[in-house]
N, C-alpha and C. Protein backbone atom coordinates (compact mmCIF):
# COMPACT_ATOMS: atom_id res chain seq x y z
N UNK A 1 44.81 53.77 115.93
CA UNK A 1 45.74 52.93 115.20
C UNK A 1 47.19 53.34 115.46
N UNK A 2 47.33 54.83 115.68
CA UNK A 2 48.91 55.55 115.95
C UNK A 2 49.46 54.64 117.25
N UNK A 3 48.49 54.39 118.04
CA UNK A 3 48.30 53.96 119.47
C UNK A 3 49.28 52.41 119.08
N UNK A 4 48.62 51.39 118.74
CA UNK A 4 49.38 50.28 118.50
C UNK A 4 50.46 49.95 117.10
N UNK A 5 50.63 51.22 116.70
CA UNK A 5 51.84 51.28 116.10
C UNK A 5 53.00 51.87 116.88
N UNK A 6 52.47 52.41 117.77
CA UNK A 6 53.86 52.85 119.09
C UNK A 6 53.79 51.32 120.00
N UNK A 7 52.55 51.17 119.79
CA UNK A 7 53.26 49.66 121.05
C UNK A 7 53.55 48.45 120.53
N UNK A 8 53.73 48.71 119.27
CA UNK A 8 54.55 47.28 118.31
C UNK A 8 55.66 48.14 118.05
N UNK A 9 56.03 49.30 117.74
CA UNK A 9 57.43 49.83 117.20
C UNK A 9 58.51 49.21 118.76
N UNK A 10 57.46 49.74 120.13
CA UNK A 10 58.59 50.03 121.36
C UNK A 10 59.00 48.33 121.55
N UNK A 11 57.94 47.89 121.45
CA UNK A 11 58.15 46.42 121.45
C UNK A 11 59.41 45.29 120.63
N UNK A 12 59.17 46.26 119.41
CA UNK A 12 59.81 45.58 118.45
C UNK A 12 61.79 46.31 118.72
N UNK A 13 61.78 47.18 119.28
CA UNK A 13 62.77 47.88 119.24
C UNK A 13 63.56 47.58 120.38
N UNK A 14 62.58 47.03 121.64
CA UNK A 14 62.99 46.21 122.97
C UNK A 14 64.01 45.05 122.91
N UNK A 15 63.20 44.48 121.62
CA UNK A 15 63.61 43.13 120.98
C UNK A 15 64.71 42.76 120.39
N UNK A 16 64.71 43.87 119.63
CA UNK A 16 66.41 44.27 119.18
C UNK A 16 67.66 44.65 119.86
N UNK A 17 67.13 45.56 121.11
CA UNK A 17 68.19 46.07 121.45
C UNK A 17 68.34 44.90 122.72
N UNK A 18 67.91 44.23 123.29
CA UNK A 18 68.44 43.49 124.69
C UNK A 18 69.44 42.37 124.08
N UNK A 19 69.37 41.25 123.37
CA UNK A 19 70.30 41.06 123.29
C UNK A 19 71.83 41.86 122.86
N UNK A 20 71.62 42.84 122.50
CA UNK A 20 72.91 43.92 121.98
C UNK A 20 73.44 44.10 123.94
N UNK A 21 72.02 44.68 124.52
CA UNK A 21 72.08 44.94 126.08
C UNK A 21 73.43 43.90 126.53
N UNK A 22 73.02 42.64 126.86
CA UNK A 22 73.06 41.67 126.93
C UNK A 22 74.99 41.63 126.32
N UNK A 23 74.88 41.30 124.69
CA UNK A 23 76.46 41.38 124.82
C UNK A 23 77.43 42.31 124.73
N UNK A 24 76.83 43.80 125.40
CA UNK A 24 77.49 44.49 125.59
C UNK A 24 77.92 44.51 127.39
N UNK A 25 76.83 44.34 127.96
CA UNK A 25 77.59 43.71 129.09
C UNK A 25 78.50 42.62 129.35
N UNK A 26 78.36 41.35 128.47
CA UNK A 26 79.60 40.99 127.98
C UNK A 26 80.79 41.02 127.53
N UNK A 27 80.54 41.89 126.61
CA UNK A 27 82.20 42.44 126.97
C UNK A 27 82.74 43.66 127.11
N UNK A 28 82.19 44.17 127.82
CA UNK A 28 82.66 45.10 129.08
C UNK A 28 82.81 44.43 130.30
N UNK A 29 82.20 44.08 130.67
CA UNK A 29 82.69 43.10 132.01
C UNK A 29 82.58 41.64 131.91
N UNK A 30 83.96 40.95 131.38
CA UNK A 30 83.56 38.96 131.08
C UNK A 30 84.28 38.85 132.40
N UNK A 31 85.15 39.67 133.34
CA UNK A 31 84.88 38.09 134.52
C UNK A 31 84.03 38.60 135.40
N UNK A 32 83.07 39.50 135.43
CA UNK A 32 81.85 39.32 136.20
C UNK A 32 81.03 38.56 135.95
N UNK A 33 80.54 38.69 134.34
CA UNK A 33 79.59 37.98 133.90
C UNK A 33 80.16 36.41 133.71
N UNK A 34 81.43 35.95 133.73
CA UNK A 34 81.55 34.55 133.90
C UNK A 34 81.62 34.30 135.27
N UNK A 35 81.49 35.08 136.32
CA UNK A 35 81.34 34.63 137.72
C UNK A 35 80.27 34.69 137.75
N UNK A 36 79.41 35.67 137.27
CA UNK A 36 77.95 35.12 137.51
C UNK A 36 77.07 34.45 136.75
N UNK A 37 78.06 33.88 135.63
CA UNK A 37 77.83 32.63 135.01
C UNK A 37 77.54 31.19 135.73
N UNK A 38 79.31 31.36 136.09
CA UNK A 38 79.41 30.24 136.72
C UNK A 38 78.43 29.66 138.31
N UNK A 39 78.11 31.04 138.72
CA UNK A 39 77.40 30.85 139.86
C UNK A 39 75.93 30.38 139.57
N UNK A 40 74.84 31.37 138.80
CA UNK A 40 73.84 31.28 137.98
C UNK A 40 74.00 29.12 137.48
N UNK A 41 75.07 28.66 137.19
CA UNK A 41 74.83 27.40 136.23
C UNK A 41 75.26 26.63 138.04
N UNK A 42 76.35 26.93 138.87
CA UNK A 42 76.14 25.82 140.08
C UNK A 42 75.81 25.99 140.60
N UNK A 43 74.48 26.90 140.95
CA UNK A 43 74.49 27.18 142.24
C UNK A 43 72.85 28.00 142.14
N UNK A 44 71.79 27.49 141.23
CA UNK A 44 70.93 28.23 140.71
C UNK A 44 69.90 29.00 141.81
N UNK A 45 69.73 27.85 142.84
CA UNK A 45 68.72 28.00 143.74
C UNK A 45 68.84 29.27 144.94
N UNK A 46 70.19 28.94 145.43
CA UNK A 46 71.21 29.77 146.12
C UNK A 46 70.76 31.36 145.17
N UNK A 47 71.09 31.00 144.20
CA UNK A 47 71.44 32.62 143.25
C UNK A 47 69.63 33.41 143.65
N UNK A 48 68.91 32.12 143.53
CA UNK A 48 67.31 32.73 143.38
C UNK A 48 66.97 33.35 144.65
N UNK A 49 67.47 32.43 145.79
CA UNK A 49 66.93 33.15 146.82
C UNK A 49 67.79 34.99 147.48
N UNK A 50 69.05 34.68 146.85
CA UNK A 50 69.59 35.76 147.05
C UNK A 50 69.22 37.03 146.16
N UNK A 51 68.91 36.38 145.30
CA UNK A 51 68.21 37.30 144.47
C UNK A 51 66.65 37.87 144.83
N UNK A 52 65.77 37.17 145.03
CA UNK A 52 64.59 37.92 146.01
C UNK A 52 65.51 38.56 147.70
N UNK A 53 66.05 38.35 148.37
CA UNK A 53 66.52 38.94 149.36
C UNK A 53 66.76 40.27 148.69
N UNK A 54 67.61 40.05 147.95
CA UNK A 54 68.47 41.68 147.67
C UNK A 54 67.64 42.18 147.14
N UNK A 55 66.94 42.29 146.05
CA UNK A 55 65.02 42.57 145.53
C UNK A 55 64.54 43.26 146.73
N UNK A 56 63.71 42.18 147.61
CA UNK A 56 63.48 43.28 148.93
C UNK A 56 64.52 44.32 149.44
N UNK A 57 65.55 43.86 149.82
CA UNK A 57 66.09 45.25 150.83
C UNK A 57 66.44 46.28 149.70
N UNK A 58 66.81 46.01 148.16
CA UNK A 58 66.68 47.02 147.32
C UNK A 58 65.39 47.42 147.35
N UNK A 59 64.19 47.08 147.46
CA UNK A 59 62.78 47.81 147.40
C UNK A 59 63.19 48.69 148.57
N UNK A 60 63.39 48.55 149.93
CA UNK A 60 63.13 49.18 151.19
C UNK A 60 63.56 50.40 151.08
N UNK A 61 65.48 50.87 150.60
CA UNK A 61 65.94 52.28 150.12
C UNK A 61 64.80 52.89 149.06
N UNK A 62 64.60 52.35 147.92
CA UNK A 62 64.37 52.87 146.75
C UNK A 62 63.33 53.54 147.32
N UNK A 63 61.78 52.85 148.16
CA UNK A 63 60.55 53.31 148.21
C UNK A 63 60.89 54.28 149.22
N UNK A 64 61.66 54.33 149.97
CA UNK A 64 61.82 55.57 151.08
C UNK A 64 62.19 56.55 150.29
N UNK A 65 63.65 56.66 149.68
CA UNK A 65 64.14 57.65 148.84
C UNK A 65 62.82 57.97 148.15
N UNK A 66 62.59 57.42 147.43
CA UNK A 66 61.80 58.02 146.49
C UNK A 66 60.09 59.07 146.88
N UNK A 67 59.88 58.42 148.31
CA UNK A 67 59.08 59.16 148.70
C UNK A 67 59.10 60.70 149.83
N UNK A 68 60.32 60.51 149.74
CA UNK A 68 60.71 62.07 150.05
C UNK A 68 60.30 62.96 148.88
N UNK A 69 59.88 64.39 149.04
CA UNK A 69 59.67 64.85 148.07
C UNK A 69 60.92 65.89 147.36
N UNK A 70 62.23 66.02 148.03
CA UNK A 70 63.17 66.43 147.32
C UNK A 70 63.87 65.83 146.47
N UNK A 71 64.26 66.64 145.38
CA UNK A 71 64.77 66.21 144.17
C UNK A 71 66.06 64.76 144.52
N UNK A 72 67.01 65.88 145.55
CA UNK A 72 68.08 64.78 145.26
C UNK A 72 67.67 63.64 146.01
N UNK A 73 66.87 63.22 146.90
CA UNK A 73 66.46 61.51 147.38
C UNK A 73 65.59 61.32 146.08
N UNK A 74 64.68 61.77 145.08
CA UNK A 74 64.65 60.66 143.89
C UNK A 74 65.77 60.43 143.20
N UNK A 75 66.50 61.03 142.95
CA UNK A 75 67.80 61.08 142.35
C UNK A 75 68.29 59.79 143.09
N UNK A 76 68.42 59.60 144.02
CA UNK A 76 69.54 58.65 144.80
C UNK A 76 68.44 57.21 144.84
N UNK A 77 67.35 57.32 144.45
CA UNK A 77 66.29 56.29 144.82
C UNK A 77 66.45 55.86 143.25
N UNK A 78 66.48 56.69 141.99
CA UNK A 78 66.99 56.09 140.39
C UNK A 78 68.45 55.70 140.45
N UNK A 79 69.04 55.84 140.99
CA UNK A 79 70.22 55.66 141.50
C UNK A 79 70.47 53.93 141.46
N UNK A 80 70.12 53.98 142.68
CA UNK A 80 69.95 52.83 143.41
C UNK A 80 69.02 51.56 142.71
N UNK A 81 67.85 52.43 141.85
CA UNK A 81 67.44 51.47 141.20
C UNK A 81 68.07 50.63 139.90
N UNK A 82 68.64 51.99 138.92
CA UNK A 82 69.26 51.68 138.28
C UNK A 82 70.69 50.72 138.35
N UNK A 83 71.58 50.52 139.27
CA UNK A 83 71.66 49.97 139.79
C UNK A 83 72.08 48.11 140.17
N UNK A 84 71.16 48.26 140.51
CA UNK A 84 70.24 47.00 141.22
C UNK A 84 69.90 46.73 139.45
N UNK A 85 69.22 46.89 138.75
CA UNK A 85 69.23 46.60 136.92
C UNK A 85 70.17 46.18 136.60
N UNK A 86 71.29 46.82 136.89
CA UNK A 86 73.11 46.85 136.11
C UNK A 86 73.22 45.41 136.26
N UNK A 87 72.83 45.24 137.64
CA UNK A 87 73.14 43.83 138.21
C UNK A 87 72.50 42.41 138.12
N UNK A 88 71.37 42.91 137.82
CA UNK A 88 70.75 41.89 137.37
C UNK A 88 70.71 41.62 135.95
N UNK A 89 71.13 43.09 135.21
CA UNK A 89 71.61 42.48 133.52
C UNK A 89 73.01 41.41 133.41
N UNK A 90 73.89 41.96 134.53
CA UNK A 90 75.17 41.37 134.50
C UNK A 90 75.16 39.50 134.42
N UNK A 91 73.93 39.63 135.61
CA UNK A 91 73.61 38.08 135.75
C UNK A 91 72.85 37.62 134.77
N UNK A 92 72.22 38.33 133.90
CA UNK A 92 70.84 37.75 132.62
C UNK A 92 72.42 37.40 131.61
N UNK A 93 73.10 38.50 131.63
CA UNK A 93 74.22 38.53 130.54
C UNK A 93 75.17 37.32 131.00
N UNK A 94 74.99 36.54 132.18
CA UNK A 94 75.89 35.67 132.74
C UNK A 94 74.61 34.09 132.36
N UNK A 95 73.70 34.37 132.65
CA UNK A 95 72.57 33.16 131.84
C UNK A 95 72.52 32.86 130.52
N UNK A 96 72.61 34.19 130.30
CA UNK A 96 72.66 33.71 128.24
C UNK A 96 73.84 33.28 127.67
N UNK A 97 75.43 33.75 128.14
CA UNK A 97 76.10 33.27 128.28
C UNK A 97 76.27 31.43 128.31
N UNK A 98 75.87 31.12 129.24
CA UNK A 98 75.50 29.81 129.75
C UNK A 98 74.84 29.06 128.66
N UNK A 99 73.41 29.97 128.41
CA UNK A 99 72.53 29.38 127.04
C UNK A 99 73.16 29.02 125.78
N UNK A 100 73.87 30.27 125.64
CA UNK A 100 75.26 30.32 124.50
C UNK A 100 76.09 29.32 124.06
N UNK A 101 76.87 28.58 125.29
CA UNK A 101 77.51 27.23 125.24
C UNK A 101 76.90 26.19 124.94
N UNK A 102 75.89 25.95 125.47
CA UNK A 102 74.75 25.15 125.41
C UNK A 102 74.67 24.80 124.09
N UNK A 103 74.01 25.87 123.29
CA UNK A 103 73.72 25.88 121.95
C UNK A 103 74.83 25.37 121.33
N UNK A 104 75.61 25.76 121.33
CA UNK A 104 77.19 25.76 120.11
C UNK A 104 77.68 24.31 120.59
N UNK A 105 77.48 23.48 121.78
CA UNK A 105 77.95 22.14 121.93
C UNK A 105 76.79 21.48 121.43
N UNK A 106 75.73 21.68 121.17
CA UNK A 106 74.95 20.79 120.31
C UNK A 106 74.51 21.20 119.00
N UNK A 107 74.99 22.58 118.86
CA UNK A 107 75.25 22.64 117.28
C UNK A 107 76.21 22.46 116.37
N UNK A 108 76.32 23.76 115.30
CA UNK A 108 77.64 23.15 114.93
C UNK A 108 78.68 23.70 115.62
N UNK A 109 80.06 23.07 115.14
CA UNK A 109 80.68 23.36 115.83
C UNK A 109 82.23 24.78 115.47
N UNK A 110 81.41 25.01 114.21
CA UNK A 110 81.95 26.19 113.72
C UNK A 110 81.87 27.67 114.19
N UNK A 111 80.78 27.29 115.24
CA UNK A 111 79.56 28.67 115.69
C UNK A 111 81.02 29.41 116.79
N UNK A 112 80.99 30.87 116.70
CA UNK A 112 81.91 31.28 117.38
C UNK A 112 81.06 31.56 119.11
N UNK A 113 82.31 31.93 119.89
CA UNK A 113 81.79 32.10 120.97
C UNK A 113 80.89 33.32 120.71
N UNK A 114 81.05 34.10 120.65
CA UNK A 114 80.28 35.55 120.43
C UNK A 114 79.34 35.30 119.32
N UNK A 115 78.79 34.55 118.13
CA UNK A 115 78.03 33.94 118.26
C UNK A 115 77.23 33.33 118.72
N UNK A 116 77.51 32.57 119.54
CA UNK A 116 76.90 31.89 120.25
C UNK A 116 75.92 32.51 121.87
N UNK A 117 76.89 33.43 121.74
CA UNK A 117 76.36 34.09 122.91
C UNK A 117 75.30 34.96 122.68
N UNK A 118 75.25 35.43 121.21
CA UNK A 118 73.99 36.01 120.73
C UNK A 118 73.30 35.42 120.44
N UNK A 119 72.75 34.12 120.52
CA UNK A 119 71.97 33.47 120.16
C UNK A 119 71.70 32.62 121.42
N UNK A 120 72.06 32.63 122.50
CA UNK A 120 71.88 32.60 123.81
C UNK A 120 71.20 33.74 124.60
N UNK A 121 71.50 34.65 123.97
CA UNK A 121 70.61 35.76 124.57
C UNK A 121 69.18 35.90 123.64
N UNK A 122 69.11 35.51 122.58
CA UNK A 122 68.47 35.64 121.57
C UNK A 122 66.93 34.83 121.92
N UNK A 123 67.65 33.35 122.45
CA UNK A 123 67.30 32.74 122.93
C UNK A 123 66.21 32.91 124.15
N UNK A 124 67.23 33.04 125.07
CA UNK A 124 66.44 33.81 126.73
C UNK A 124 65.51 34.83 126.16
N UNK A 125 65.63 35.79 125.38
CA UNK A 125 64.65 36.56 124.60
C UNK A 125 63.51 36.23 124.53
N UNK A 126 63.48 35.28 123.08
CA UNK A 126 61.70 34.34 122.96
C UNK A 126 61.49 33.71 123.94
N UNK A 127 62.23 32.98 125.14
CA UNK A 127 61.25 32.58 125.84
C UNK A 127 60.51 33.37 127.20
N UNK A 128 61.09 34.56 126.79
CA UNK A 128 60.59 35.67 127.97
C UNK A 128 59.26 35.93 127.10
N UNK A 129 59.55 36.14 126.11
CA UNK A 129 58.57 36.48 125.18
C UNK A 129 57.27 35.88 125.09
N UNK A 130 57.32 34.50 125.22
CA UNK A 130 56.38 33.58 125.24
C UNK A 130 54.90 33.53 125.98
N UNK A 131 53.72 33.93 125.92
CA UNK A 131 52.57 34.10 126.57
C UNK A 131 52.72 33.15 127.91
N UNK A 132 52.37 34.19 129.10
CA UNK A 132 52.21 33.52 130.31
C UNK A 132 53.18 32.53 130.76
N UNK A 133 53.82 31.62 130.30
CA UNK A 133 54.88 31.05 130.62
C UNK A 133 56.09 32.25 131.18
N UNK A 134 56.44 32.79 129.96
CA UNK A 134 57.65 33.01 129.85
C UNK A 134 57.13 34.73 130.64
N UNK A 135 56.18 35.41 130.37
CA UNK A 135 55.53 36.74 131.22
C UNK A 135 56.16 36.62 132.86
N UNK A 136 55.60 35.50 133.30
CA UNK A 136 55.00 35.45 135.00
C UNK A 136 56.54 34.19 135.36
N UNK A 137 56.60 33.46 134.53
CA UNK A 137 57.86 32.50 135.02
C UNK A 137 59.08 32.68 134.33
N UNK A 138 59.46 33.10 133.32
CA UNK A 138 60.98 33.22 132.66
C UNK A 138 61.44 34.69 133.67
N UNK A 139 60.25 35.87 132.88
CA UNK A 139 61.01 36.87 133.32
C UNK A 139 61.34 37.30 134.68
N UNK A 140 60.69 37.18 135.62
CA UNK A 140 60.60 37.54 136.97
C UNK A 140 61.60 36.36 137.13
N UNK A 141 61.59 35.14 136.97
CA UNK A 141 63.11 34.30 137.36
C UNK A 141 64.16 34.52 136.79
N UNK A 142 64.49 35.29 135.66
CA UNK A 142 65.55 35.53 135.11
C UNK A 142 66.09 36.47 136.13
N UNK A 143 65.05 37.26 136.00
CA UNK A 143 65.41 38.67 137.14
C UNK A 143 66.10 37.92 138.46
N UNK A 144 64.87 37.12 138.81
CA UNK A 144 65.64 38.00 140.53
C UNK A 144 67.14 36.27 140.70
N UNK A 145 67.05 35.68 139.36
CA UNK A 145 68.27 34.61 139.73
C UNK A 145 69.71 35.28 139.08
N UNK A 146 69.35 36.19 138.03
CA UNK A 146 70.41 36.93 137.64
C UNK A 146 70.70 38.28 138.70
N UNK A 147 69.80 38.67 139.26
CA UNK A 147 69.98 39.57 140.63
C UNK A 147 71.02 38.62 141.47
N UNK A 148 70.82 37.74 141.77
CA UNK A 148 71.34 37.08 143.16
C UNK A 148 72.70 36.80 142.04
N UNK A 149 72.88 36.25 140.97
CA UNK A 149 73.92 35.89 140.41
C UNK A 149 74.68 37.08 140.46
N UNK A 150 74.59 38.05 140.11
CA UNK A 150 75.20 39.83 139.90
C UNK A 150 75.87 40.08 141.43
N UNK A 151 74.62 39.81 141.98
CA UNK A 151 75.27 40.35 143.80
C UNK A 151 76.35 39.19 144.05
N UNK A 152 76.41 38.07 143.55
CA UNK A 152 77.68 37.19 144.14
C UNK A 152 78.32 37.46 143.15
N UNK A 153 78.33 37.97 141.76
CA UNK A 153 79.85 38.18 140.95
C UNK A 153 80.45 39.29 141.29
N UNK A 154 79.67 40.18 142.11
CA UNK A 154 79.91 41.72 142.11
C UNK A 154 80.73 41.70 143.97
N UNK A 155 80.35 40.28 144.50
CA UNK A 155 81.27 40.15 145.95
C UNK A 155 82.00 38.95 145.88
N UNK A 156 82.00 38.66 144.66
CA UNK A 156 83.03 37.51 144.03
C UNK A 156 83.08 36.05 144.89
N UNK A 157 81.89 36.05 145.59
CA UNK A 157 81.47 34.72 146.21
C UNK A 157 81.58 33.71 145.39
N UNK A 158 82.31 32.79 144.99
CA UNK A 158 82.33 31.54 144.00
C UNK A 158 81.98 30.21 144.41
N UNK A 159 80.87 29.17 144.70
CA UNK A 159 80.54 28.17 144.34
C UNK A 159 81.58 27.49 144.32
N UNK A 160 81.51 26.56 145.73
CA UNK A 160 82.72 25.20 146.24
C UNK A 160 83.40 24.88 145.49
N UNK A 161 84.14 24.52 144.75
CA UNK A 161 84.83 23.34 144.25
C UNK A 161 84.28 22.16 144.40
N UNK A 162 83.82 21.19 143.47
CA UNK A 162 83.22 20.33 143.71
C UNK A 162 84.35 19.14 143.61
N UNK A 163 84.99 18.29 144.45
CA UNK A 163 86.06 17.54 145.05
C UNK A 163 85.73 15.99 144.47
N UNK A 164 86.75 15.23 143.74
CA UNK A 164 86.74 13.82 143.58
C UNK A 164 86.89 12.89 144.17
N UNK A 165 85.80 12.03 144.91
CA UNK A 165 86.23 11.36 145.93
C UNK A 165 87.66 11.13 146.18
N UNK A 166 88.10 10.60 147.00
CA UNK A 166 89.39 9.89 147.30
C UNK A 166 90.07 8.39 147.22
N UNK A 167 90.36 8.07 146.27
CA UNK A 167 90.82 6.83 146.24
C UNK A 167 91.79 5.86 146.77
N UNK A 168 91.32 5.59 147.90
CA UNK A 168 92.58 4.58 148.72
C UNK A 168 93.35 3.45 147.82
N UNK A 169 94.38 3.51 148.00
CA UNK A 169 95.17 2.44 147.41
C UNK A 169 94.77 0.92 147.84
N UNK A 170 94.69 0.04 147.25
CA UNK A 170 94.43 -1.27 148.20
C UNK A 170 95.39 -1.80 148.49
N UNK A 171 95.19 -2.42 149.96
CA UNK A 171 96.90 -2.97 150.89
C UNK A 171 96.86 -4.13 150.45
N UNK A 172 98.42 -4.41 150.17
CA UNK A 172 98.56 -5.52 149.99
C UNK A 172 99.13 -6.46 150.77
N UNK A 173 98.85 -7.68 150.35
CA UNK A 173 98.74 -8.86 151.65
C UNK A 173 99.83 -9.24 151.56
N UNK A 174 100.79 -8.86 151.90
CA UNK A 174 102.04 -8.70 152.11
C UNK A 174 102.90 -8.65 153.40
């Protein structure tokens, strides 16, 4: 019974602290996390695949380092992993963000930003949470699209400008 009272306490304590995670990377770093906001909301697909890329070649250091058996290559292999985390919180913290706005334009409209942003993360939360859906498809996509979002806020790659057509004047018959 001690047994699943440690794995509902760690659980329950996970629960609490990621969104805190979440807007504390917020504001410690808001124009990363609004670049990898903004990238994460135009540019989602882009963010995903860069995000499994960098996933792999981050696996390739980590599993070498780490299988040396001297201290300092694990050291540099937690390193590296840790990391590669920072960055992909930056981008989860740049999604919930996103979720954040979301919420507060179709709620009320009293809700503060930082509000809102906790309840955007709060949000992304339960549906990670969610059996099998949210296990195998929220979290592993949060990951590796907030990965790819992190690696372009962190090389400040920004998503085109999206341009208004051009409106010719009409000639007149003149």
């Amino acid at each position: 019974m001690a047994d699943v009272y440690a794995a509902f306490g760690t659980l329950l304590a996970l629960g609490i602290a990621f969104p805190g995670l979440l807007t504390g990377a917020w504001l410690l770093f808001p124009g990363m996390v609004g670049r990898a906001r903004m990238r994460a909301t135009a540019t989602p697909l882009r963010s995903l695949f860069l995000g499994i890329g960098a996933a792999l070649l981050t696996a390739i250091p980590v599993s070498i380092l780490g299988s040396v058996p001297l201290g300092l290559f694990k050291l540099a292999a937690a390193l590296v992993a840790f990391g590669a985390l920072g960055l992909a919180t930056i981008g989860a913290a740049g999604i919930a963000a996103e979720m954040g706005d979301r919420l507060r334009w179709s709620g009320p409209s009293s809700m503060s930003p930082s509000g809102a942003f906790v309840r955007g993360a709060i949000a992304l939360e339960l549906a990670a949470i969610f059996p099998l859906v949210g296990w195998f498809l929220m979290i592993p996509g949060t990951l590796l699209v907030g990965y790819g979002a992190g690696v372009f806020a962190l090389l400040r790659w920004m998503p085109r400008p999206a341009f208004a057509p051009r409106v010719e004047p009409a000639a007149s018959g003149a």
